[in-house]
C-alpha atoms as a PDB file:
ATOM      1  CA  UNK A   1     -63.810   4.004 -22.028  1.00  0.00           C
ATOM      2  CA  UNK A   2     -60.925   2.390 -20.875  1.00  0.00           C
ATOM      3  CA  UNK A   3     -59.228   5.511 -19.173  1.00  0.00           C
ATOM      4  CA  UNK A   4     -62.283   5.767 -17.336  1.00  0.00           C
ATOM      5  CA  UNK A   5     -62.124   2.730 -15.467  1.00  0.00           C
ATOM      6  CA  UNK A   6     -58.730   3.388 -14.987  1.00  0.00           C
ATOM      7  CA  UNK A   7     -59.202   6.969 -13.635  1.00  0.00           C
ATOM      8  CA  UNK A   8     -62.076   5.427 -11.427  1.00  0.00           C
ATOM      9  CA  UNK A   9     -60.052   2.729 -10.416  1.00  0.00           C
ATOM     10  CA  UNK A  10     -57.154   5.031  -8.766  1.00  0.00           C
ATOM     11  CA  UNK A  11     -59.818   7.505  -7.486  1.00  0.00           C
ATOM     12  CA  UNK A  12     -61.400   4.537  -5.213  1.00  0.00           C
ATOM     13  CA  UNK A  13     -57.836   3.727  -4.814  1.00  0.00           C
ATOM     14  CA  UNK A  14     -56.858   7.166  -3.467  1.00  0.00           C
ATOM     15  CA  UNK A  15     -60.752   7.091  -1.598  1.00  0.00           C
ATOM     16  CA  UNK A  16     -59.242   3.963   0.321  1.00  0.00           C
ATOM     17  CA  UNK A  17     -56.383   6.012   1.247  1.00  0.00           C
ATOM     18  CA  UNK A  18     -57.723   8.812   2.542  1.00  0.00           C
ATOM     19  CA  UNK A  19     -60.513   6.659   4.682  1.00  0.00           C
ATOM     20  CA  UNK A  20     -57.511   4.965   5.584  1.00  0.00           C
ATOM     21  CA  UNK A  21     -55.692   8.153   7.311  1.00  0.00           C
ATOM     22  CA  UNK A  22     -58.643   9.259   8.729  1.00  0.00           C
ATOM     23  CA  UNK A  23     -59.202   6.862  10.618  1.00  0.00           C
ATOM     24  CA  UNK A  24     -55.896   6.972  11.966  1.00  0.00           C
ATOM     25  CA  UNK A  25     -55.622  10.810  12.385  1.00  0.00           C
ATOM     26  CA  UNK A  26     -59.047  10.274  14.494  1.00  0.00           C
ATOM     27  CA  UNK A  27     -57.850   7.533  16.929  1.00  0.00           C
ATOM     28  CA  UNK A  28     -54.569   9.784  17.146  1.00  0.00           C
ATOM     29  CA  UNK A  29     -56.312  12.811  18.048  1.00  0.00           C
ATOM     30  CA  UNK A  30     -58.543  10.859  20.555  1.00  0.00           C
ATOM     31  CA  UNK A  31     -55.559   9.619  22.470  1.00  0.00           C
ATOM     32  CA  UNK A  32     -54.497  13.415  22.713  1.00  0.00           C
ATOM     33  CA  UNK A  33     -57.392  14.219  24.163  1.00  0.00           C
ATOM     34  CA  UNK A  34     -57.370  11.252  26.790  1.00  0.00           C
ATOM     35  CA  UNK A  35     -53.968  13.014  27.636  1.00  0.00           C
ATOM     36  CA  UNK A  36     -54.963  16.092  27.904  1.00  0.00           C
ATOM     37  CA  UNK A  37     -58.217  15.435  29.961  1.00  0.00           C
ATOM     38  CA  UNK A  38     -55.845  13.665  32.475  1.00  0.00           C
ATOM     39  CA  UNK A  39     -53.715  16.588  32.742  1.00  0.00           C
ATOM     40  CA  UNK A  40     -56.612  19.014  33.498  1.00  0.00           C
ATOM     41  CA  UNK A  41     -57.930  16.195  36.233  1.00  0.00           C
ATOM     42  CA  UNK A  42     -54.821  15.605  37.864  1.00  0.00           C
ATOM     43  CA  UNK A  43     -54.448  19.701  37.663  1.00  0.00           C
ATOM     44  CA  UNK A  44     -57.941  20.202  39.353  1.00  0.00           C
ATOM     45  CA  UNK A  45     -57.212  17.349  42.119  1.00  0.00           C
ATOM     46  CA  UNK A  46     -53.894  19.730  42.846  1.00  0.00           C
ATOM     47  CA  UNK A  47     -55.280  22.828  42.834  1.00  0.00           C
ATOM     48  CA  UNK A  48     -58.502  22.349  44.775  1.00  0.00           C
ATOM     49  CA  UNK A  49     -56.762  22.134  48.098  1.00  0.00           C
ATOM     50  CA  UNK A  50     -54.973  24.632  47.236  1.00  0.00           C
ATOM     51  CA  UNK A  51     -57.965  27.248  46.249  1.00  0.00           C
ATOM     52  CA  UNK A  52     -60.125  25.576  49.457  1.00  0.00           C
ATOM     53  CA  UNK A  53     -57.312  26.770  51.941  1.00  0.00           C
ATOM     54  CA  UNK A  54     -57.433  29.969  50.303  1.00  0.00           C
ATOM     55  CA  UNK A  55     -61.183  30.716  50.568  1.00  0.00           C
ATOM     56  CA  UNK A  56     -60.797  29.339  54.143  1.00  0.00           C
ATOM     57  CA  UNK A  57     -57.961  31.885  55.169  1.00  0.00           C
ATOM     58  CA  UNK A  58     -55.993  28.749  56.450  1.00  0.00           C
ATOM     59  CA  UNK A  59     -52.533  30.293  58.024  1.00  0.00           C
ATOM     60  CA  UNK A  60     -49.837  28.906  55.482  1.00  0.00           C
ATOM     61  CA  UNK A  61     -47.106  28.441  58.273  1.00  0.00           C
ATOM     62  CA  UNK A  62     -46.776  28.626  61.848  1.00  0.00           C
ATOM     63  CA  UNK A  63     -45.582  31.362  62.301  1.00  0.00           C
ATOM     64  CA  UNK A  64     -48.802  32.722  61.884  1.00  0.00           C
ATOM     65  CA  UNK A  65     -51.351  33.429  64.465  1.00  0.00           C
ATOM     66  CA  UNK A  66     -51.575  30.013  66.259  1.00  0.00           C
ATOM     67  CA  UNK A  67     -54.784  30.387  67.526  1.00  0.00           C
ATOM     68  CA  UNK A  68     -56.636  31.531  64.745  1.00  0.00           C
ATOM     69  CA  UNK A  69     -59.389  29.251  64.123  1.00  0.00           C
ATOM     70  CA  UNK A  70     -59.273  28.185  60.388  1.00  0.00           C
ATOM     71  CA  UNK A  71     -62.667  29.093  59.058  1.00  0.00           C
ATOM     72  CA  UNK A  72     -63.098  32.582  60.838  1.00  0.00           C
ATOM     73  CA  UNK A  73     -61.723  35.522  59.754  1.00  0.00           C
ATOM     74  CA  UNK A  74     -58.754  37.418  62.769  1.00  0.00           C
ATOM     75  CA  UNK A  75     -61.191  39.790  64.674  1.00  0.00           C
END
């Protein structure tokens, strides 16, 4: 009976353990994703301007035709 408590004993010892990590590896892992959601957000914000301009047909430098308007395609 004795090396049944004993065994019990270390397995709720080793149970501690293990809640113990997890809890860690899950705070860890929720930092990550902070990071990487900022990435992606800070990635959108960049890009948008970049995609709008495109969709628009915006002239990139000026050399380009300095008339064209914008938002309307060159006739």
């Amino acid at each position: 009976m004795r090396i049944t408590i004993e065994d019990l004993e270390a397995l709720k010892e080793l149970s501690d353990e293990l809640e113990e990590n997890h809890v860690e590896t899950e705070q860890h892992l929720h930092g990550e994703i902070g990071v990487f959601f900022l990435n992606i957000a800070n990635e959108v914000r960049i890009l948008t301007p970049l995609i709008t301009c495109q969709r628009l047909e915006i002239p990139r430098s000026a050399n380009n035709n300095a008339n064209m308007i914008p938002w309307k395609k060159p006739a």
